[in-house]
Protein backbone atom coordinates (compact mmCIF):
# COMPACT_ATOMS: atom_id res chain seq x y z
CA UNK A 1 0.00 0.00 0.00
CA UNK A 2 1.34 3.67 -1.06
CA UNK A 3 1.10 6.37 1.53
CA UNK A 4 -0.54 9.58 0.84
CA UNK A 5 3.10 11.27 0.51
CA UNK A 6 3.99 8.36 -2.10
CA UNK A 7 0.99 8.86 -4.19
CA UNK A 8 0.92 12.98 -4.20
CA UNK A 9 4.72 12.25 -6.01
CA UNK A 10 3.20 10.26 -8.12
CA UNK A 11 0.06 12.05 -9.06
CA UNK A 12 3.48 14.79 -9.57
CA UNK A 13 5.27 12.52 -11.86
CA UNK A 14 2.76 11.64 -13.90
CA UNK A 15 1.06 15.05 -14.62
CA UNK A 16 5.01 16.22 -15.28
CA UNK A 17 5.32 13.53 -18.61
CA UNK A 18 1.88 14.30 -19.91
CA UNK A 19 3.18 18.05 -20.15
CA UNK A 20 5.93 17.04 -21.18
CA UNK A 21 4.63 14.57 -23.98
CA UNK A 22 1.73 17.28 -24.99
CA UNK A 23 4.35 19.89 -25.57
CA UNK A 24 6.55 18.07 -27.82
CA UNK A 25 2.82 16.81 -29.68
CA UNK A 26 3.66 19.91 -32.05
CA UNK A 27 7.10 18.93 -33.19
CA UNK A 28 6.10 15.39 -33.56
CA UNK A 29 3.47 16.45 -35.67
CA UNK A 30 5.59 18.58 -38.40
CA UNK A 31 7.97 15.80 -38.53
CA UNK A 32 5.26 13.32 -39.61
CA UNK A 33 3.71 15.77 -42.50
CA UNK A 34 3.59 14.36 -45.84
CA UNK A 35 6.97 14.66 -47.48
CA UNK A 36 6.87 16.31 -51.03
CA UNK A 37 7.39 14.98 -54.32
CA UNK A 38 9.54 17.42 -55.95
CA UNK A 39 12.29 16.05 -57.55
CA UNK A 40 14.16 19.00 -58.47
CA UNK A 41 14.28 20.45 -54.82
CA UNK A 42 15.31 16.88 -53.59
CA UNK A 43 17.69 14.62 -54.26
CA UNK A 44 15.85 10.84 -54.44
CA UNK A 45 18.27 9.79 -51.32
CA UNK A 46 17.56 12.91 -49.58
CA UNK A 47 13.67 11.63 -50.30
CA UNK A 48 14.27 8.42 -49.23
CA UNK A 49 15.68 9.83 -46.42
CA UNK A 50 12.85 12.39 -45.71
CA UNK A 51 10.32 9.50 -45.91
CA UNK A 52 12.13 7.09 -43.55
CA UNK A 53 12.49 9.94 -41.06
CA UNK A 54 9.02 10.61 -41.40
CA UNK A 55 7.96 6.84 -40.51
CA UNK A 56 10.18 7.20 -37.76
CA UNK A 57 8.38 10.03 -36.77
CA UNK A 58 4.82 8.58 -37.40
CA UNK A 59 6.06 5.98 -34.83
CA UNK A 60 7.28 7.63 -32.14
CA UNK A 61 4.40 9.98 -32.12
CA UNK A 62 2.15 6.78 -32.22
CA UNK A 63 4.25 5.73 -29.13
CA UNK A 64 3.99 8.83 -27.23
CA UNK A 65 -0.46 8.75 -27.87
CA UNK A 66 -0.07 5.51 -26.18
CA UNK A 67 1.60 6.76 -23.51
CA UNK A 68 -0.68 9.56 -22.83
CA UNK A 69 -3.47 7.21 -22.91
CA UNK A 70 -1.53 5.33 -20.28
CA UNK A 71 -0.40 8.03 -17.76
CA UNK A 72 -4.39 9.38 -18.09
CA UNK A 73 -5.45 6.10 -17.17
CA UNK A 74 -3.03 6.25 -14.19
CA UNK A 75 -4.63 9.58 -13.02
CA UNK A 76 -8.06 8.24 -13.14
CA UNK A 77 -6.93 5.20 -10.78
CA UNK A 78 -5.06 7.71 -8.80
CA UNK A 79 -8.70 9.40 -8.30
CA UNK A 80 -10.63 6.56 -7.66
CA UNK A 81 -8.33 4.81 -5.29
CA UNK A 82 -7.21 1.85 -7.22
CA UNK A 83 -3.82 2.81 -8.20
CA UNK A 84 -0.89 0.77 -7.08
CA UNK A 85 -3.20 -1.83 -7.18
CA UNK A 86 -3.21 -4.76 -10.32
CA UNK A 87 -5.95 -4.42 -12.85
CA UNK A 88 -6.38 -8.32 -13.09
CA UNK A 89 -5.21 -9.69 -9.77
CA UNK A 90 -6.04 -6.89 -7.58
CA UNK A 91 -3.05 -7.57 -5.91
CA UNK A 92 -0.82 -5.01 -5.05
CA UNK A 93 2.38 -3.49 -8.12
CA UNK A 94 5.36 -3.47 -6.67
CA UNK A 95 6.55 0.53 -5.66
CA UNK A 96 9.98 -0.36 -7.44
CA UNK A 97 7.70 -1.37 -10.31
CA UNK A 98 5.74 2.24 -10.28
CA UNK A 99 8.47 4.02 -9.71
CA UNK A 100 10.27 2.80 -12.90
CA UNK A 101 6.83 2.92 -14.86
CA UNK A 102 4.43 5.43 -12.74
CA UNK A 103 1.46 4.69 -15.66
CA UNK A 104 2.03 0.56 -15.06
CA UNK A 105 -1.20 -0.95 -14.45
CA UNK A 106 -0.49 -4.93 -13.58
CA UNK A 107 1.76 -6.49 -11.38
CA UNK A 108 4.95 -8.21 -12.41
CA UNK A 109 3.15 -11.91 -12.07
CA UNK A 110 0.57 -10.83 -14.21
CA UNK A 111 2.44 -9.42 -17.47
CA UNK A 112 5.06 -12.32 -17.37
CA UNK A 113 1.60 -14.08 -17.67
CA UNK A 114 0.80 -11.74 -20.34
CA UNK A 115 4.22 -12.38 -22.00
CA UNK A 116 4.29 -16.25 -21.46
């Protein structure tokens, strides 16, 4: 069970990376925009490079949605009480566990269960 002093740095944590991933939502979004076709502007290696950079960019940007959905999810349990606690087993996650991953939802039995 968390204390009151270890979920308020939490609650902290967490509302720090959603700023932090909404505010770099802009950039990510400029590097995914469709890359041109002209020819005479770019080389078709620089191209080639402009499209794999902005796959790698559609990516990470698909990454960091999923981790906003995550941390919200987090804050929601956070409100209702249940956080710290495993969304299958209702046992309690491990504070080593939430402190490396403050949006983790399961406990370490359960995703190796997940994973095996």
């Amino acid at each position: 069970m968390l204390t009151e002093q270890q979920l308020a740095d939490q609650r902290q944590r967490i509302e720090e990376q959603l700023r932090d991933l909404e505010a770099g939502e802009s950039a990510r979004r400029e590097s995914s925009n469709t890359v041109e076709l002209d020819q005479t502007r770019t080389g078709r290696l620089s191209r080639m490079d402009a499209l794999q950079g902005q796959a790698m960019a559609k990516a990470t940007a698909a990454r960091a949605q999923q981790q906003v959905l995550r941390l919200r999810a987090a804050l929601r349990r956070l409100d209702d009480g249940s956080y710290g606690d495993c969304i299958h087993c209702d046992e309690p996650i491990a504070p080593g566990r939430l402190e490396a991953d403050p949006a983790a939802a399961i406990c370490i039995d359960c995703a190796e269960k997940r994973e095996g």
